[in-house]
C-alpha atoms as a PDB file:
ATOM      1  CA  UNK A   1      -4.752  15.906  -7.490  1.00  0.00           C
ATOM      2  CA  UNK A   2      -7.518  13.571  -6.836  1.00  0.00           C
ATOM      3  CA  UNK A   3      -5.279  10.262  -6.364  1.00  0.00           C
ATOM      4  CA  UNK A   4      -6.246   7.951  -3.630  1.00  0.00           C
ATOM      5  CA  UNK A   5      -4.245   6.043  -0.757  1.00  0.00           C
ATOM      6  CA  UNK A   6      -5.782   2.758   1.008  1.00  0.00           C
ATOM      7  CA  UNK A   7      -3.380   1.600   3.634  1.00  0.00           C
ATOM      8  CA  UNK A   8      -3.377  -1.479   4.993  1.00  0.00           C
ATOM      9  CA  UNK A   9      -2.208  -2.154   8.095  1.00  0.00           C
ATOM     10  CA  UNK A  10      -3.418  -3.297  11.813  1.00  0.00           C
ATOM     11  CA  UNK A  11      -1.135  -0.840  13.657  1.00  0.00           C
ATOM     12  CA  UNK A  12      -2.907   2.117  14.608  1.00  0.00           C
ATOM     13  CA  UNK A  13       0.026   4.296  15.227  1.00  0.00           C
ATOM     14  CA  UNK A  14       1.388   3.444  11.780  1.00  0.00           C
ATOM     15  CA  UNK A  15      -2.071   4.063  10.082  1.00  0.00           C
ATOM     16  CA  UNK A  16      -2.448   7.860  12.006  1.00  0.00           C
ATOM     17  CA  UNK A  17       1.621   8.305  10.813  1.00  0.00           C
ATOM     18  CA  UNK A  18       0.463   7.079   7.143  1.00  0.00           C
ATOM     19  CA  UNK A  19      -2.808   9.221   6.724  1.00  0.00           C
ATOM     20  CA  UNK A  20      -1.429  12.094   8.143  1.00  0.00           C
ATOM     21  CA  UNK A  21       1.240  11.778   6.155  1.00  0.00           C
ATOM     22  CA  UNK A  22      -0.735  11.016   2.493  1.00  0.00           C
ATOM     23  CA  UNK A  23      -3.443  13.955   3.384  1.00  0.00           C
ATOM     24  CA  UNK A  24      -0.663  16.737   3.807  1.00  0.00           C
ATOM     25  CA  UNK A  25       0.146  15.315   0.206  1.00  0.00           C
ATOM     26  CA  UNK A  26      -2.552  15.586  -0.979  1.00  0.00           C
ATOM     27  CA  UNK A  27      -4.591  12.250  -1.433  1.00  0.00           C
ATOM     28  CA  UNK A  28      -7.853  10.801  -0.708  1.00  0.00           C
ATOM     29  CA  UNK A  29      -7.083   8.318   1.832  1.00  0.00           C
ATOM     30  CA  UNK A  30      -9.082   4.821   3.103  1.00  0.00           C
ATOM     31  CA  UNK A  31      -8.075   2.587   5.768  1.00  0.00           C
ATOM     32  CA  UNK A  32      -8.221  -1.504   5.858  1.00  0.00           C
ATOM     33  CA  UNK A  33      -6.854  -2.727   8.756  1.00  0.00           C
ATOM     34  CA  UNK A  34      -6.929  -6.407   7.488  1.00  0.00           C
ATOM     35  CA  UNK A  35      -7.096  -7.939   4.840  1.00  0.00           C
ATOM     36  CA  UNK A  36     -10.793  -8.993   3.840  1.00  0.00           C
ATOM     37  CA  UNK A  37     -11.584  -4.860   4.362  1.00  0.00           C
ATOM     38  CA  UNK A  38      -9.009  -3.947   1.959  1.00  0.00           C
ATOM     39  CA  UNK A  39     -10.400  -6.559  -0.399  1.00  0.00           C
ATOM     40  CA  UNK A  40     -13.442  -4.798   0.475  1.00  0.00           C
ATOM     41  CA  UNK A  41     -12.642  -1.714  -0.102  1.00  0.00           C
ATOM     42  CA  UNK A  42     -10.846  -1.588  -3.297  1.00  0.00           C
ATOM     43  CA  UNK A  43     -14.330  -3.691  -4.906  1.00  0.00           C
ATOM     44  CA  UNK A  44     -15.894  -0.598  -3.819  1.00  0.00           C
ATOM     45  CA  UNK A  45     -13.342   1.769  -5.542  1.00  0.00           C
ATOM     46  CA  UNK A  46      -9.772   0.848  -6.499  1.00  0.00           C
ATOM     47  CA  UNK A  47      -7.186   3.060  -5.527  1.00  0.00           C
ATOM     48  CA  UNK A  48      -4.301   4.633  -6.954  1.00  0.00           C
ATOM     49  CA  UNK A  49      -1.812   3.063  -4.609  1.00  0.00           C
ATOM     50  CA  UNK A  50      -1.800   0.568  -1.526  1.00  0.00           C
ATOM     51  CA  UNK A  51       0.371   0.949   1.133  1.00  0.00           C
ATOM     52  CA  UNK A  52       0.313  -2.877   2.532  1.00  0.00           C
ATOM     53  CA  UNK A  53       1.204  -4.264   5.438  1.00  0.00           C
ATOM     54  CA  UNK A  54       2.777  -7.923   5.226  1.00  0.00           C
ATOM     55  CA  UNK A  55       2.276  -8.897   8.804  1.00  0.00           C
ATOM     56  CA  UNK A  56      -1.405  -8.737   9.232  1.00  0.00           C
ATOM     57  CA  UNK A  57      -4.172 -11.050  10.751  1.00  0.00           C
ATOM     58  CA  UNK A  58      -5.403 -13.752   8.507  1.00  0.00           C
ATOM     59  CA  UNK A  59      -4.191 -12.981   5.142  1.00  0.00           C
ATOM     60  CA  UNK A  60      -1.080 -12.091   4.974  1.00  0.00           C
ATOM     61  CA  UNK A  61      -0.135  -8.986   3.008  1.00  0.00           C
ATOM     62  CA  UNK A  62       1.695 -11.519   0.263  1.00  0.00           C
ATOM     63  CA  UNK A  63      -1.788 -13.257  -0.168  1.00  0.00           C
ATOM     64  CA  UNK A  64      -3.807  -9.712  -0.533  1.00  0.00           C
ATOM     65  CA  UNK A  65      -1.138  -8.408  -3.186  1.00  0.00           C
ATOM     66  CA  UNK A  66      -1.453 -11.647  -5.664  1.00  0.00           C
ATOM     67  CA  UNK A  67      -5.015 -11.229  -4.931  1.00  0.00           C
ATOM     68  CA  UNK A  68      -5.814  -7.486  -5.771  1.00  0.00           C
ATOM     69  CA  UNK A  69      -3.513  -8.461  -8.727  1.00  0.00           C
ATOM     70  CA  UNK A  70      -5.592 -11.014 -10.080  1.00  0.00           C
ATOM     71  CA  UNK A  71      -8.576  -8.107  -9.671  1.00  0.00           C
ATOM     72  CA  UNK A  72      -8.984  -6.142 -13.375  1.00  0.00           C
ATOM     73  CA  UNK A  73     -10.388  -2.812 -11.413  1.00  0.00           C
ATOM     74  CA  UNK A  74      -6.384  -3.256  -9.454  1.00  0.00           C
ATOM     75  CA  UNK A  75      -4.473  -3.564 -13.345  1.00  0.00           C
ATOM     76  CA  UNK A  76      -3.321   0.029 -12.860  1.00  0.00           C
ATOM     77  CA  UNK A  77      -2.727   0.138  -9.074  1.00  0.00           C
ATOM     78  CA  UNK A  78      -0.019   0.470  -7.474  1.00  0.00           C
ATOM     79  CA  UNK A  79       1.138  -1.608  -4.333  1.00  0.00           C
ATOM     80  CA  UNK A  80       3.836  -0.577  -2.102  1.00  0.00           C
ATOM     81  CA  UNK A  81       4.587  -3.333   0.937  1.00  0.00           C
ATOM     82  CA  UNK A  82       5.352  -1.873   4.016  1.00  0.00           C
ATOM     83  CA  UNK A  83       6.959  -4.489   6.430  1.00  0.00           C
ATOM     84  CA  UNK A  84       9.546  -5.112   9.427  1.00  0.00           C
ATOM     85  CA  UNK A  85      10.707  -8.084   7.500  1.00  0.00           C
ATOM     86  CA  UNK A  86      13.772  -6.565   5.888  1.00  0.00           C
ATOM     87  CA  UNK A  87      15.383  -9.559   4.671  1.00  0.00           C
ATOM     88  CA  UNK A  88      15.915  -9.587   0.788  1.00  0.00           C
ATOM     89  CA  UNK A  89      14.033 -13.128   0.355  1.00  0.00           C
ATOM     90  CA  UNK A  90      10.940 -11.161   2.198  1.00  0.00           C
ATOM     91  CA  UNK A  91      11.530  -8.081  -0.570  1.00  0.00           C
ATOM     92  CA  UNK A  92      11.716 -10.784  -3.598  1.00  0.00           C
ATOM     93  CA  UNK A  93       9.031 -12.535  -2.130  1.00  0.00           C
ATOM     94  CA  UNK A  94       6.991  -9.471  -2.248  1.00  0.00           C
ATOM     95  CA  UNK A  95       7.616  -8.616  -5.640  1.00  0.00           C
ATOM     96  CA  UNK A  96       7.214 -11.893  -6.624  1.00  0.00           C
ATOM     97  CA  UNK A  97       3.861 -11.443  -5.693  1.00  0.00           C
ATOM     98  CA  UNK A  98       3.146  -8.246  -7.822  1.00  0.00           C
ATOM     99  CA  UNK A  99       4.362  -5.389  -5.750  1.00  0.00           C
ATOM    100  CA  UNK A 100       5.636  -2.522  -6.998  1.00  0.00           C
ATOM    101  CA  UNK A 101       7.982  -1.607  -4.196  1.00  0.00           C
ATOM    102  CA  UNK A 102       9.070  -3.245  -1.016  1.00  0.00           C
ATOM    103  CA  UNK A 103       9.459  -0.872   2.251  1.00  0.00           C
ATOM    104  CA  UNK A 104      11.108  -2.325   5.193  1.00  0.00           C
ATOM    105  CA  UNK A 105      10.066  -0.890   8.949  1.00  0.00           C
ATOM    106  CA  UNK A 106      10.946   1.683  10.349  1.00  0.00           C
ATOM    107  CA  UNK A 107      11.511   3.361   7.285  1.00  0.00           C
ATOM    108  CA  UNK A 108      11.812   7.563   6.715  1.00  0.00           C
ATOM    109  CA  UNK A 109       8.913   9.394   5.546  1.00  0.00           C
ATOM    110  CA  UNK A 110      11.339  11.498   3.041  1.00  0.00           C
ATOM    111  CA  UNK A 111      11.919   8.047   1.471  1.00  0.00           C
ATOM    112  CA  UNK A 112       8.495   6.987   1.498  1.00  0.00           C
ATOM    113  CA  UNK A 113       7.096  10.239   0.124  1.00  0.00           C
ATOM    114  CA  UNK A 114       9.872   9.916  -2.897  1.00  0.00           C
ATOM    115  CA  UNK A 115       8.933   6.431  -3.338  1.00  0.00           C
ATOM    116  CA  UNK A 116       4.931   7.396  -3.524  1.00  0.00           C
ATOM    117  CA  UNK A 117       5.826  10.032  -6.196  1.00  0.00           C
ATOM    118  CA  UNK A 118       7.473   7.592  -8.276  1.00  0.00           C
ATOM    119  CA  UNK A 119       4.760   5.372  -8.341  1.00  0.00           C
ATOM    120  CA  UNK A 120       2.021   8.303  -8.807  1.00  0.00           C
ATOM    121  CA  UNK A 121       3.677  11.436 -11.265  1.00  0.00           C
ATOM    122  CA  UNK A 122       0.624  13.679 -10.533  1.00  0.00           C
ATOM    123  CA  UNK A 123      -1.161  14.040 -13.636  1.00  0.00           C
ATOM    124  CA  UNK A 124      -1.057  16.608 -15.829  1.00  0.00           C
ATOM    125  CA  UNK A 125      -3.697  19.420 -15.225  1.00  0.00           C
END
């Protein structure tokens, strides 16, 4: 598998939970921990899949998903927002704005994992 992770958040605990968790799957993971570096990083390389952050300094994470998806390189990519907003006008809200799933905090890793999986079927080899 050679499918790659950029999460996007400004919580360091949450990114060392995320990466760990995405390496012992099996990705290639980057970090943003704001919003102009994960614009920044997916011009240097769009990834498979975004785990984003809504709450984040400056841009919010609604502003960085219509963003990437006004990007061509982002057409196939795959955003899941990760948030503590849990209200269902924050989850329409964010897939209003082109996400493909909507995670509220704290949220299992079981659930997570199933949810990456759905969004990435690993290719066949």
């Amino acid at each position: 598998m050679d499918q790659s992770v950029l999460i996007v958040d400004d919580e360091p605990n949450i990114i060392l939970s995320l990466r760990f968790l995405m390496k012992a799957e099996g990705y290639r993971v980057r970090v943003a921990q704001d919003g102009s570096e994960a614009i920044a990083a997916v011009q240097q390389e769009a990834p498979d899949l975004v785990l984003l952050d809504v709450m984040l300094p400056g841009r919010d994470g609604y502003q960085i998903c219509e963003e990437l998806r006004r990007m061509p390189a982002c057409a196939n990519t795959r955003i899941i927002m990760l948030t503590a907003r849990g209200r269902p006008v924050d989850a329409e809200k964010g897939l209003a704005t082109g996400a493909d799933d909507y995670v509220s905090k704290p949220f299992s890793t079981r659930d997570l994992l199933r949810r990456v999986r759905d969004l990435l079927p690993v290719a066949a080899a």
